[in-house]
PDB file of N, CA and C in Angstrom:
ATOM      1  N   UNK A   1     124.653 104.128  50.545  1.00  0.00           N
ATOM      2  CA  UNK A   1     123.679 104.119  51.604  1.00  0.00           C
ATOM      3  C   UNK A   1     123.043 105.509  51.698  1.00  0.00           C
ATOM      4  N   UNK A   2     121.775 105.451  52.035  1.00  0.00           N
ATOM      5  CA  UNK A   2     120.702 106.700  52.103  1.00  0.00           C
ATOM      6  C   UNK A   2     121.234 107.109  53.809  1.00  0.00           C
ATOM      7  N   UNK A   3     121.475 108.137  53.992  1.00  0.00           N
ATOM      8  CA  UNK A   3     121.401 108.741  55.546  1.00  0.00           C
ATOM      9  C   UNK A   3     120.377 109.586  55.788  1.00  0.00           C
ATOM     10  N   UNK A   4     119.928 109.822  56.854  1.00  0.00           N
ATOM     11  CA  UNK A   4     119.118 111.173  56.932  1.00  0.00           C
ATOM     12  C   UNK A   4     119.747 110.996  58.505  1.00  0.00           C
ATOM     13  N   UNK A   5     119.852 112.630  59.155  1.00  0.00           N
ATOM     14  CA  UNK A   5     120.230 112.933  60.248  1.00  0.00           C
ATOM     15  C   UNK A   5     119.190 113.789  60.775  1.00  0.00           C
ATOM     16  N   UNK A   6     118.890 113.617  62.366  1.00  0.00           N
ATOM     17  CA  UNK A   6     118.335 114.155  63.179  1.00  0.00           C
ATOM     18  C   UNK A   6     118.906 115.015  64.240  1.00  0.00           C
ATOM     19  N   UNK A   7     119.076 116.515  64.445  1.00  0.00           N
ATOM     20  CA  UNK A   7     119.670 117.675  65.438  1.00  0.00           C
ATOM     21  C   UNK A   7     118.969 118.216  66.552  1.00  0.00           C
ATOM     22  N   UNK A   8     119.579 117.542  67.544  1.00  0.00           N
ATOM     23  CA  UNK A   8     118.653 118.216  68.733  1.00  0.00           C
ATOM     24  C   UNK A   8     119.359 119.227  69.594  1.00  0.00           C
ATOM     25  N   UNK A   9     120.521 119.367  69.308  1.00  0.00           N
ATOM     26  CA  UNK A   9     121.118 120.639  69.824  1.00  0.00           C
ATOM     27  C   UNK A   9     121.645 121.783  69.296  1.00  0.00           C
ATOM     28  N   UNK A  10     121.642 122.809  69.597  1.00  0.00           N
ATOM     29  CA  UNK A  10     122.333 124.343  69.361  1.00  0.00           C
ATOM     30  C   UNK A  10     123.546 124.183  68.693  1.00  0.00           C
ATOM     31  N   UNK A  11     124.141 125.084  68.235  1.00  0.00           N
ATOM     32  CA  UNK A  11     125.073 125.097  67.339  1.00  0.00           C
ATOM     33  C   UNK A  11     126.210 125.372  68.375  1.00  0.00           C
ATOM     34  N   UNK A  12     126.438 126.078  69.080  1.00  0.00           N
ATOM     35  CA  UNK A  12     126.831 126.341  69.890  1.00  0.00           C
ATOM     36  C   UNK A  12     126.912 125.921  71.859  1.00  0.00           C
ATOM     37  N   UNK A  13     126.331 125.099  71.681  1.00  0.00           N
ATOM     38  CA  UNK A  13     125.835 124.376  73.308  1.00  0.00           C
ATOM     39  C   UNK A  13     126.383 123.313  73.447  1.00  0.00           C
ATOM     40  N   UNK A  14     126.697 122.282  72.604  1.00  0.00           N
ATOM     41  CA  UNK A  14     127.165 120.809  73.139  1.00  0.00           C
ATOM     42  C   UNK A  14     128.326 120.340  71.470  1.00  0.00           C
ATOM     43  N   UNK A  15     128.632 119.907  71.061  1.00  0.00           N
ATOM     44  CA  UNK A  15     129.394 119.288  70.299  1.00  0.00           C
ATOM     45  C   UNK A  15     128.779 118.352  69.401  1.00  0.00           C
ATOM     46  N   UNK A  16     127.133 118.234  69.519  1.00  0.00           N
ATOM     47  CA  UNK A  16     126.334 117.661  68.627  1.00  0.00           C
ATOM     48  C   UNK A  16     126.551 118.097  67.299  1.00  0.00           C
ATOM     49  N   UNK A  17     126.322 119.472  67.019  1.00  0.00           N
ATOM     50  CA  UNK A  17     126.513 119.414  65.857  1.00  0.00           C
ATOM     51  C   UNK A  17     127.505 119.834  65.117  1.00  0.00           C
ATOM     52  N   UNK A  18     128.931 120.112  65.312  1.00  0.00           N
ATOM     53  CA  UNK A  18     129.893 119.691  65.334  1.00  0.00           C
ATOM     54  C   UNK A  18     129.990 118.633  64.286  1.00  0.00           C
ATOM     55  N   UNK A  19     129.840 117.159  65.074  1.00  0.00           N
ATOM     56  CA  UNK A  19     130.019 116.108  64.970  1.00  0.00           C
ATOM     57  C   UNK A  19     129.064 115.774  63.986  1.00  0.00           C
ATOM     58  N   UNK A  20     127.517 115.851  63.637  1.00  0.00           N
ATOM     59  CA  UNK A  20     126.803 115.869  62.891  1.00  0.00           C
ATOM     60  C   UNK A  20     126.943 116.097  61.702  1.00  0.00           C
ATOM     61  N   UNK A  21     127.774 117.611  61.206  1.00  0.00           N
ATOM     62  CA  UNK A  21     128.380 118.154  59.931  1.00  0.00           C
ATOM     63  C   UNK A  21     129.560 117.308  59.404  1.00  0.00           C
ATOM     64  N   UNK A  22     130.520 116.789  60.690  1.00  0.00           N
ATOM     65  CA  UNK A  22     131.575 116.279  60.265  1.00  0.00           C
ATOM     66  C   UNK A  22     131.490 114.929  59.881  1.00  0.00           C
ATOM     67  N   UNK A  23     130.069 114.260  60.426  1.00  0.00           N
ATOM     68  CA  UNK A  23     129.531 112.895  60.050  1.00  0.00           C
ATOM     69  C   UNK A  23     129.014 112.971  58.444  1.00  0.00           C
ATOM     70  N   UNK A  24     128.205 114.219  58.469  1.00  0.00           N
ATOM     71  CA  UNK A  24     127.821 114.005  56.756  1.00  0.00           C
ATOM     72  C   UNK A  24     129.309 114.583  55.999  1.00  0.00           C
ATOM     73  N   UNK A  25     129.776 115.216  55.851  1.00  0.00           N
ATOM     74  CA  UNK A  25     130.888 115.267  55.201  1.00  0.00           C
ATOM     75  C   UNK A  25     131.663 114.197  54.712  1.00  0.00           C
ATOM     76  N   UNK A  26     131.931 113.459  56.232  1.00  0.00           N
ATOM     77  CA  UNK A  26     132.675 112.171  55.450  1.00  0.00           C
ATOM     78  C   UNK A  26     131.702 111.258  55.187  1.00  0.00           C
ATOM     79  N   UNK A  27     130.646 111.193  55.357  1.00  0.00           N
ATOM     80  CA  UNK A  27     129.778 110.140  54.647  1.00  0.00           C
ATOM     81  C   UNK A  27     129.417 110.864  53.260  1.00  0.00           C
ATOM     82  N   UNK A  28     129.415 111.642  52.736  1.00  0.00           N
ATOM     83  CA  UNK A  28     129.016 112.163  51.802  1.00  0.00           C
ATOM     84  C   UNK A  28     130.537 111.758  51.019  1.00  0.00           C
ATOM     85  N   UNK A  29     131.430 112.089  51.472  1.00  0.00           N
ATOM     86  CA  UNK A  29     132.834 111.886  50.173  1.00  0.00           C
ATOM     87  C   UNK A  29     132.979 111.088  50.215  1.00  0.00           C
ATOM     88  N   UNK A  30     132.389 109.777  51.085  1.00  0.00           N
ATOM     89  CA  UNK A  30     132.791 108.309  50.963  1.00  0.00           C
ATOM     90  C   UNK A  30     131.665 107.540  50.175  1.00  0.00           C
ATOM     91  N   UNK A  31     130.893 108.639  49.630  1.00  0.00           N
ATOM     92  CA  UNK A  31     130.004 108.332  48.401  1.00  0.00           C
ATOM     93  C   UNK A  31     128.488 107.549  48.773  1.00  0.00           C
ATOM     94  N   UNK A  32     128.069 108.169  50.207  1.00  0.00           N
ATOM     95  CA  UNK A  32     126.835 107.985  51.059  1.00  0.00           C
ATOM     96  C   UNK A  32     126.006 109.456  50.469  1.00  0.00           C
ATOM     97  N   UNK A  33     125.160 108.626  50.404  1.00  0.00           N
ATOM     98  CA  UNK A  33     124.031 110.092  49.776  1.00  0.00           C
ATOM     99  C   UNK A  33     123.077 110.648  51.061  1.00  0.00           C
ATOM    100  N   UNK A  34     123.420 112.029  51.814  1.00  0.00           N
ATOM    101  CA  UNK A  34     123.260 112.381  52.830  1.00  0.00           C
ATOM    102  C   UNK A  34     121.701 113.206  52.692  1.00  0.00           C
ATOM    103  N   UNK A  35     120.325 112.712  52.453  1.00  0.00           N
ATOM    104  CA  UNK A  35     118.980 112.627  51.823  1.00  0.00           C
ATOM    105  C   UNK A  35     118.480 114.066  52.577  1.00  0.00           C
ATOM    106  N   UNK A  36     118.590 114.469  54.081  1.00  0.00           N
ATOM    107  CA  UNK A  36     117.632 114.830  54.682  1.00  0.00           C
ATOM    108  C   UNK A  36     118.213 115.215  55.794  1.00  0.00           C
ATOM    109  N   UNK A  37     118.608 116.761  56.454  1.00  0.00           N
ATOM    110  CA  UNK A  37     119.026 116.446  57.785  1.00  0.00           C
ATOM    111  C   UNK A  37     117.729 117.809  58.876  1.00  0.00           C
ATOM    112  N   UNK A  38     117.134 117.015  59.551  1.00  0.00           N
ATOM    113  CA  UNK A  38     116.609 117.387  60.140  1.00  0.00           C
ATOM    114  C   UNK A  38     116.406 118.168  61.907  1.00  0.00           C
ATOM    115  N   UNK A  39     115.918 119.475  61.568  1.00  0.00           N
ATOM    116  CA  UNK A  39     116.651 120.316  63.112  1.00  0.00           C
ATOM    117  C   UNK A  39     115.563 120.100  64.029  1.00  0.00           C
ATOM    118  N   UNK A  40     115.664 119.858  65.333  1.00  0.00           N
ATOM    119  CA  UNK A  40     114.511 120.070  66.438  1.00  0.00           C
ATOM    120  C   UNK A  40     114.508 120.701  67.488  1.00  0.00           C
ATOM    121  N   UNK A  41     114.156 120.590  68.440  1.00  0.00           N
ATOM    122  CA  UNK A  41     114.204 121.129  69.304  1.00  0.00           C
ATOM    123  C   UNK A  41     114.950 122.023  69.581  1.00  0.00           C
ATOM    124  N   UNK A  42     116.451 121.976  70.457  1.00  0.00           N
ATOM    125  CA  UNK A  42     117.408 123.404  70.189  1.00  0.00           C
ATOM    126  C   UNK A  42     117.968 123.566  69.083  1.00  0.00           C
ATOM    127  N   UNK A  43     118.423 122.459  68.169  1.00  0.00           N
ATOM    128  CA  UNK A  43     118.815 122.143  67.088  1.00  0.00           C
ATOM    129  C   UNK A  43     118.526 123.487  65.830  1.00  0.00           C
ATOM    130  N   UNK A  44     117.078 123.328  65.987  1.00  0.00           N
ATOM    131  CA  UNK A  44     116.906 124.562  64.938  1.00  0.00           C
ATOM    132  C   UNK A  44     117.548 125.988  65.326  1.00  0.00           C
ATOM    133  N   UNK A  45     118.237 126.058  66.467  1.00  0.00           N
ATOM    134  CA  UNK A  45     119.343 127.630  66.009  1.00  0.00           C
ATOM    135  C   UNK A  45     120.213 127.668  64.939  1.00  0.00           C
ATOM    136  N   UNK A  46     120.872 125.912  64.731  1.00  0.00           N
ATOM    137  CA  UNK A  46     121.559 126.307  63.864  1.00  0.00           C
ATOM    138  C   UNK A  46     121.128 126.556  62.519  1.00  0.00           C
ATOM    139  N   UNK A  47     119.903 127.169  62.429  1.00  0.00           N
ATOM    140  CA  UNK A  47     119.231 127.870  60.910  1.00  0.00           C
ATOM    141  C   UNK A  47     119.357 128.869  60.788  1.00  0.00           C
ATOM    142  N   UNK A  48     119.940 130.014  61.759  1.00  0.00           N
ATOM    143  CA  UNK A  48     119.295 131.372  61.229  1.00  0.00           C
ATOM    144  C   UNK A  48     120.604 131.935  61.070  1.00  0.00           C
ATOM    145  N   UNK A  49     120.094 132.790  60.084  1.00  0.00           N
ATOM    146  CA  UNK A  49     121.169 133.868  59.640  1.00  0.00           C
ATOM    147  C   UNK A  49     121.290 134.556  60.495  1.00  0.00           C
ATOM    148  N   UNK A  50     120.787 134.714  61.634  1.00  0.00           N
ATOM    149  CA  UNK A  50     121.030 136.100  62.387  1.00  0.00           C
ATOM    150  C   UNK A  50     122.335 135.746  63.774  1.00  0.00           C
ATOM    151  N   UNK A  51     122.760 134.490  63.224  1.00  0.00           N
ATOM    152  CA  UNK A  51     123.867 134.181  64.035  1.00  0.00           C
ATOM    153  C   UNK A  51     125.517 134.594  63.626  1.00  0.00           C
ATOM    154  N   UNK A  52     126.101 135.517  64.233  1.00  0.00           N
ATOM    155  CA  UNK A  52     127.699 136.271  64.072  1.00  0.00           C
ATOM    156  C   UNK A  52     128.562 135.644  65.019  1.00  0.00           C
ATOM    157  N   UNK A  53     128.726 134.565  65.071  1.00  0.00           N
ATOM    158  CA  UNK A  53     130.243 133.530  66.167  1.00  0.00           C
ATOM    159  C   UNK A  53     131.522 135.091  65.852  1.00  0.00           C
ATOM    160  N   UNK A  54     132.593 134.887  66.351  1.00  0.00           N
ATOM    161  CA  UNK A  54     134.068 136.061  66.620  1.00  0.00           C
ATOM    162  C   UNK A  54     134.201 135.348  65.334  1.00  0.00           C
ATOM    163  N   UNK A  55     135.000 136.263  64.826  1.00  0.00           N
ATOM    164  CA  UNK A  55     135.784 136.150  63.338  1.00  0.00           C
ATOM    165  C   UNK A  55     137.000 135.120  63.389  1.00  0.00           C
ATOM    166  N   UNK A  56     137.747 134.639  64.500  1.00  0.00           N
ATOM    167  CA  UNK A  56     138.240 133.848  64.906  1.00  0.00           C
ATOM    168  C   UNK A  56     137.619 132.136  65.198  1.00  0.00           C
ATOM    169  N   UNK A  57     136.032 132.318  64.900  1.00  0.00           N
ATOM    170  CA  UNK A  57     135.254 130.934  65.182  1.00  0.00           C
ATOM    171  C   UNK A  57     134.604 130.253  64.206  1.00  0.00           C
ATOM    172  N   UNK A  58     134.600 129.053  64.313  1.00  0.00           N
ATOM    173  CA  UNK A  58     133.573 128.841  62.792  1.00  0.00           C
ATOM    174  C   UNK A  58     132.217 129.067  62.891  1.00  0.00           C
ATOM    175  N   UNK A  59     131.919 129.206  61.422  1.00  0.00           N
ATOM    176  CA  UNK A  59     130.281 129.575  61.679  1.00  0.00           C
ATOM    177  C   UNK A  59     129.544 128.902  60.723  1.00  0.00           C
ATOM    178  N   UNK A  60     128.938 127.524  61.961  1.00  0.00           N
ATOM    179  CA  UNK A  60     128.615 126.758  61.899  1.00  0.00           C
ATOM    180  C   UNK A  60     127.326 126.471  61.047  1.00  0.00           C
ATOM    181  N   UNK A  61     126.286 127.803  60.849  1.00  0.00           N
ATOM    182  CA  UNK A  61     125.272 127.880  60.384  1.00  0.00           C
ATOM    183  C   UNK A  61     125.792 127.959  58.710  1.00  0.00           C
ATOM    184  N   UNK A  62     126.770 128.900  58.163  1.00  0.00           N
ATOM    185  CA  UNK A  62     127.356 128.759  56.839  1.00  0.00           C
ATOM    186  C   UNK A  62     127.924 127.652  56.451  1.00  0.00           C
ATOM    187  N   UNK A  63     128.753 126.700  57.317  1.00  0.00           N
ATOM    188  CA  UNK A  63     129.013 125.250  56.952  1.00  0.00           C
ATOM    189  C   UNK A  63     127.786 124.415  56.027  1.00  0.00           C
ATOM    190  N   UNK A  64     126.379 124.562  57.137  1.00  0.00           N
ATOM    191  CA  UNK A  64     125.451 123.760  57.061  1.00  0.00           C
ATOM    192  C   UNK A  64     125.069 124.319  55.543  1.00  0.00           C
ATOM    193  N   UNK A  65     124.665 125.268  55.693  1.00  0.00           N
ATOM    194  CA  UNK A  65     124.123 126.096  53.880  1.00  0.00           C
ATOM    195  C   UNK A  65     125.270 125.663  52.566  1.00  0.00           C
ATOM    196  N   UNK A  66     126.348 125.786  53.009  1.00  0.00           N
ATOM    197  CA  UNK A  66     127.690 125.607  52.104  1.00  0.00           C
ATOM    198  C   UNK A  66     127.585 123.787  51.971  1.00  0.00           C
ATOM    199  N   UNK A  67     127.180 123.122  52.716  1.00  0.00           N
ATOM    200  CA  UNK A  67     126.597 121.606  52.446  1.00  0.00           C
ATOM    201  C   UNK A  67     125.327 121.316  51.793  1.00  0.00           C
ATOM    202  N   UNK A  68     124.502 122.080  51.756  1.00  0.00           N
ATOM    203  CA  UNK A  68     123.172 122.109  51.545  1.00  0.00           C
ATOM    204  C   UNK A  68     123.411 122.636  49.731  1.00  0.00           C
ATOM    205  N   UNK A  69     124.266 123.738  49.567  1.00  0.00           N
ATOM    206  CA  UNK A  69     124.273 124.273  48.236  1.00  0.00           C
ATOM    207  C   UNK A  69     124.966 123.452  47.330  1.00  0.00           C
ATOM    208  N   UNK A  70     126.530 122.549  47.978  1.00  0.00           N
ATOM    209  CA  UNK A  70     127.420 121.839  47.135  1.00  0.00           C
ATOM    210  C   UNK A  70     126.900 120.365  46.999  1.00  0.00           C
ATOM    211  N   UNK A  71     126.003 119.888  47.500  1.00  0.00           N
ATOM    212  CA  UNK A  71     125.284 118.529  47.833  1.00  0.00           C
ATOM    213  C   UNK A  71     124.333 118.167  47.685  1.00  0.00           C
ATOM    214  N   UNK A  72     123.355 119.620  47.633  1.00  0.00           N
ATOM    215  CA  UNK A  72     121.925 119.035  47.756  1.00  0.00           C
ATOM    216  C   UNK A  72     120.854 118.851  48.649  1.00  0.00           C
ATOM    217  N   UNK A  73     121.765 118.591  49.707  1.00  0.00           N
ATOM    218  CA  UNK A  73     120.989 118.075  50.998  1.00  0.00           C
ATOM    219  C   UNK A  73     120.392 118.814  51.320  1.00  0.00           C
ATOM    220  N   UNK A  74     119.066 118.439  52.279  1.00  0.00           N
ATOM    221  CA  UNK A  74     117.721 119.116  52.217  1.00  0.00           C
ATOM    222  C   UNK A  74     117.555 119.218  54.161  1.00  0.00           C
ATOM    223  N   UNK A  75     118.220 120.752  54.332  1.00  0.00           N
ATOM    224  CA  UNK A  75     118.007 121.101  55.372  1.00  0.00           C
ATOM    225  C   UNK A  75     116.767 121.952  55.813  1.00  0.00           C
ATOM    226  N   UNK A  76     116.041 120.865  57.160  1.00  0.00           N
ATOM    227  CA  UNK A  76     115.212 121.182  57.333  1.00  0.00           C
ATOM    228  C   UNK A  76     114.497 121.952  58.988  1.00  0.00           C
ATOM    229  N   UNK A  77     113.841 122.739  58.831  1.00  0.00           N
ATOM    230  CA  UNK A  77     113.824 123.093  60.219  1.00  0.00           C
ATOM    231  C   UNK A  77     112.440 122.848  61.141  1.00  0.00           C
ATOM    232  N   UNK A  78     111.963 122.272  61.893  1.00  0.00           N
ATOM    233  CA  UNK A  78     110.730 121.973  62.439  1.00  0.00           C
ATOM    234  C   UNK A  78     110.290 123.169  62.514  1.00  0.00           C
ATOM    235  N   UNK A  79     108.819 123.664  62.131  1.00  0.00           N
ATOM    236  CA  UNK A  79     108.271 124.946  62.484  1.00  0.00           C
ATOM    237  C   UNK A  79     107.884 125.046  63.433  1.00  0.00           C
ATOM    238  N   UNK A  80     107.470 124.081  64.036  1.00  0.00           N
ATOM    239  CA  UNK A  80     106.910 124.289  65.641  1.00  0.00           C
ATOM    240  C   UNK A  80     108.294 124.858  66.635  1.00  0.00           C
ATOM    241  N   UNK A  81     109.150 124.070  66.764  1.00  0.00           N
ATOM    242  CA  UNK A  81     110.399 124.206  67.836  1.00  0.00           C
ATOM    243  C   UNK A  81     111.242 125.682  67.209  1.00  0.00           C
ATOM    244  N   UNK A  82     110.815 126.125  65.747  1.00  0.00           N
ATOM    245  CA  UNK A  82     111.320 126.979  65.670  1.00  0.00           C
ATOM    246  C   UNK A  82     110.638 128.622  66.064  1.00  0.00           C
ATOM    247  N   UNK A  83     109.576 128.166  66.169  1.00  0.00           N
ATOM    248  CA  UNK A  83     108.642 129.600  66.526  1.00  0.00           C
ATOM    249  C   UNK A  83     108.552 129.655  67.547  1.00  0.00           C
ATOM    250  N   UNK A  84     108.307 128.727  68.468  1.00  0.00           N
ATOM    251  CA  UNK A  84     109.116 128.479  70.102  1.00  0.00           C
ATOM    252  C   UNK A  84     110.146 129.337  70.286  1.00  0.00           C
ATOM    253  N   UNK A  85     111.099 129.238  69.354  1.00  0.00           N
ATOM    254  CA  UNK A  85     112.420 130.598  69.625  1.00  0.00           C
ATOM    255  C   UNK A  85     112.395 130.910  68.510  1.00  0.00           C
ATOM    256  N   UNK A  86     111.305 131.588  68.037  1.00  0.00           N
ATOM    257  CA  UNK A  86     111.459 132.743  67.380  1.00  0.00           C
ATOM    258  C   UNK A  86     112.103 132.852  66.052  1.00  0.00           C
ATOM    259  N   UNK A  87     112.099 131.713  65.198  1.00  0.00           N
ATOM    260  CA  UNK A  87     113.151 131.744  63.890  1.00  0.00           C
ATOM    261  C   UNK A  87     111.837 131.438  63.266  1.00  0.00           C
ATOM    262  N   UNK A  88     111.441 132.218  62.580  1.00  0.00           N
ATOM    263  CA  UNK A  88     110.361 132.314  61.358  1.00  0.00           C
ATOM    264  C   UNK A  88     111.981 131.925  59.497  1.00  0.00           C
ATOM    265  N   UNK A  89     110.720 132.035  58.541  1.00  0.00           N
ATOM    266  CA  UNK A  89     111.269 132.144  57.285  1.00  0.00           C
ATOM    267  C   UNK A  89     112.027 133.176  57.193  1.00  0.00           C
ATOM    268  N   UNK A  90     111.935 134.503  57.338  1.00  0.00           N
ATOM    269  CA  UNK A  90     112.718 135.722  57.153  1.00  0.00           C
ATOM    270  C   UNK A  90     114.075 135.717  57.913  1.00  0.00           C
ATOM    271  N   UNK A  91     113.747 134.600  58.942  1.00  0.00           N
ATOM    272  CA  UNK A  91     115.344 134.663  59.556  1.00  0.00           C
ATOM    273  C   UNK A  91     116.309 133.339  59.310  1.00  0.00           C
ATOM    274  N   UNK A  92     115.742 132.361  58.318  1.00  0.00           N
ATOM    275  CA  UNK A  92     116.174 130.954  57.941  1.00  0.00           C
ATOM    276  C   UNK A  92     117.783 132.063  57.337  1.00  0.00           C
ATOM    277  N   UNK A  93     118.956 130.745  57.091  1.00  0.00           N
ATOM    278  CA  UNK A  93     120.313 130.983  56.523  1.00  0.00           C
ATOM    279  C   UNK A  93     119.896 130.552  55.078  1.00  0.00           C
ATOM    280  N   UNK A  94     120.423 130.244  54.026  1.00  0.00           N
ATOM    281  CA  UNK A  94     120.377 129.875  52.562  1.00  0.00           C
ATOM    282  C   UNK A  94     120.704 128.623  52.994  1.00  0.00           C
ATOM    283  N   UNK A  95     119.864 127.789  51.977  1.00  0.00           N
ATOM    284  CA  UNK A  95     119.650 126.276  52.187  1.00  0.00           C
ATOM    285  C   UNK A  95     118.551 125.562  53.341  1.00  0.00           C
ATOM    286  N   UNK A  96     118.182 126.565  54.182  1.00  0.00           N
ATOM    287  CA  UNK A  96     116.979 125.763  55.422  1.00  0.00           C
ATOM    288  C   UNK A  96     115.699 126.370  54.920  1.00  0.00           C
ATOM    289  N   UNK A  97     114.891 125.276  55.318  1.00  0.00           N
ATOM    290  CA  UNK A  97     113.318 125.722  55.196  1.00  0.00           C
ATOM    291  C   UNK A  97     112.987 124.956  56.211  1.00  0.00           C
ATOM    292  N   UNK A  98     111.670 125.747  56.505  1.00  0.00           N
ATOM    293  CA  UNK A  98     110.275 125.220  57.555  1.00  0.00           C
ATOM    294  C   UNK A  98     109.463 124.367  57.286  1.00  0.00           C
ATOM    295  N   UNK A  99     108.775 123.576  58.143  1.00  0.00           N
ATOM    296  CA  UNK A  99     108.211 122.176  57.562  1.00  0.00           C
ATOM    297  C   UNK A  99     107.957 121.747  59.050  1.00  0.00           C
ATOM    298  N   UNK A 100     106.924 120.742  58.649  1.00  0.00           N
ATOM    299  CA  UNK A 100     106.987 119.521  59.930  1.00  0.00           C
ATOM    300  C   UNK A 100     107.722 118.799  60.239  1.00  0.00           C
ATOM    301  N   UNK A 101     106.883 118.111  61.587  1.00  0.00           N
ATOM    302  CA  UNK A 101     107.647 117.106  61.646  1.00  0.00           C
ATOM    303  C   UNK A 101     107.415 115.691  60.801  1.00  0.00           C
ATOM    304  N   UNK A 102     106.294 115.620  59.809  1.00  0.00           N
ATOM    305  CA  UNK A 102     105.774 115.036  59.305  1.00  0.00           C
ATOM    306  C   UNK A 102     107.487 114.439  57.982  1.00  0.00           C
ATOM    307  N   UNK A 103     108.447 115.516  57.868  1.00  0.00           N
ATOM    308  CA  UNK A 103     109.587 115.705  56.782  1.00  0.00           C
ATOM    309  C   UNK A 103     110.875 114.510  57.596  1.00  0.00           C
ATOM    310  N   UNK A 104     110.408 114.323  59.137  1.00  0.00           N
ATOM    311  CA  UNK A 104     111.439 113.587  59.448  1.00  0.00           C
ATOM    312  C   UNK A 104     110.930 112.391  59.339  1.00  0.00           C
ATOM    313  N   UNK A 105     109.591 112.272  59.837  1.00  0.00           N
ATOM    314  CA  UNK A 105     109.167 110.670  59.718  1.00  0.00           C
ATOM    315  C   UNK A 105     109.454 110.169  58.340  1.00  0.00           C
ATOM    316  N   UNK A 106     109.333 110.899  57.110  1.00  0.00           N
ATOM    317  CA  UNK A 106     109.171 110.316  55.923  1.00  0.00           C
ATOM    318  C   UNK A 106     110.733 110.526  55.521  1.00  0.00           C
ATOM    319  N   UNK A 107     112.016 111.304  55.953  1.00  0.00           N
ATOM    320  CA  UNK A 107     113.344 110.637  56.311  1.00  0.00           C
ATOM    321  C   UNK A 107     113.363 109.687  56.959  1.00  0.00           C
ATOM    322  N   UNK A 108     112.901 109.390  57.471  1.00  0.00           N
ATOM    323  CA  UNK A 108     113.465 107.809  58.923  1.00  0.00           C
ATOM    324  C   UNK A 108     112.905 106.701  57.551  1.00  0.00           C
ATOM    325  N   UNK A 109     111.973 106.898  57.081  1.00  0.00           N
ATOM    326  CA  UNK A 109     110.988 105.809  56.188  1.00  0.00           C
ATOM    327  C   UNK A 109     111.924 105.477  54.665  1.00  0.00           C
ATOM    328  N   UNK A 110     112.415 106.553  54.461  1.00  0.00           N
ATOM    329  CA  UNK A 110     113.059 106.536  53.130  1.00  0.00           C
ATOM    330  C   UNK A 110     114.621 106.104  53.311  1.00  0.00           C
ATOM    331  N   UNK A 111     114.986 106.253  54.286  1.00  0.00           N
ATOM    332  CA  UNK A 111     116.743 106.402  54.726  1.00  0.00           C
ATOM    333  C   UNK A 111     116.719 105.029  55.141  1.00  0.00           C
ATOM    334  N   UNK A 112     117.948 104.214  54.798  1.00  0.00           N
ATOM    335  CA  UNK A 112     118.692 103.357  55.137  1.00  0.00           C
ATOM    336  C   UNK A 112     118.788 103.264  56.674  1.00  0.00           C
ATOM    337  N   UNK A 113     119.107 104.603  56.986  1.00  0.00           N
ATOM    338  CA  UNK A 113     119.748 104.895  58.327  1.00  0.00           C
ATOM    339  C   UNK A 113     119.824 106.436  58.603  1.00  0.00           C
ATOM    340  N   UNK A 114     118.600 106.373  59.832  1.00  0.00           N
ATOM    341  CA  UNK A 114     118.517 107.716  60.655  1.00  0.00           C
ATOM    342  C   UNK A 114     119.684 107.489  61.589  1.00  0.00           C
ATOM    343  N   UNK A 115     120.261 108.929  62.018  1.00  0.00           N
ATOM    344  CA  UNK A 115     121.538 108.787  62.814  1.00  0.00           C
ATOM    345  C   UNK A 115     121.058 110.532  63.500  1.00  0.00           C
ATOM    346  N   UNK A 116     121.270 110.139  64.562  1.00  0.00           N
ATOM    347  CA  UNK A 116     120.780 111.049  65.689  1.00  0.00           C
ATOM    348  C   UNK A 116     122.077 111.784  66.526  1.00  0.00           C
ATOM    349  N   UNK A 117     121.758 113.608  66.919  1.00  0.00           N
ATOM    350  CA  UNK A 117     123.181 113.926  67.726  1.00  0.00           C
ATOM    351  C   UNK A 117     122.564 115.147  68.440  1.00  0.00           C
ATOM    352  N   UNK A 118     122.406 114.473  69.651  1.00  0.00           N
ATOM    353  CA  UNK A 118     122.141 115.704  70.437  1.00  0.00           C
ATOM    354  C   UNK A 118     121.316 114.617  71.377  1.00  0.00           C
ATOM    355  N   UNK A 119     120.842 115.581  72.733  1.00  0.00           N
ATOM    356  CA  UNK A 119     119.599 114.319  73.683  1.00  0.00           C
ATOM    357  C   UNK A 119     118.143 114.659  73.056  1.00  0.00           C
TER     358      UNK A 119
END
């Protein structure tokens, strides 16, 4: 099955994405091809490199890149919601790029199944 995922919260604010990473993971080793995961609204914090969690925490933004590099998957960040707060290209992590929203509609169109985490 094709997935593509949609992020509407912070990396750090609610347990969305959390749960989001831990959804493609096991859909990905259970041999689901995880196409497209797309950030919005608060969602796109978890893109930037310029995020340092305590050395004691995970860091949630290297998960996402460390999925993106071993997989493929094509993490994406809305440019609008991201210039809103301030995350241009120079501050993306390895593995995210900028784009529309034009990149999720044509995930929802191509995917089996959009799966959504955050309000």
């Amino acid at each position: 099955m094709k997935i593509a995922i949609l992020i509407n919260e912070g990396p750090y604010t609610h347990e969305a994405t959390d749960s989001a990473y831990l959804f493609a993971r096991a859909a990905i080793e259970k041999g689901h091809q995880v196409s497209r995961v797309f950030f919005y609204h608060d969602g796109v914090n978890n893109s930037t490199r310029l995020t340092e969690p305590p050395q004691d925490d995970r860091h949630i933004v290297n998960r996402w890149s460390k999925l993106a590099q071993e997989y493929g998957v094509d993490l994406v960040v809305c440019v609008a919601a991201a210039l809103r707060r301030g995350i241009k290209d120079e501050n993306l992590a390895d593995g995210f790029r900028i784009s529309g929203l034009g990149q999720l509609i044509e995930a929802g169109i191509q995917a089996d199944r959009l799966v959504t985490f955050g309000d």
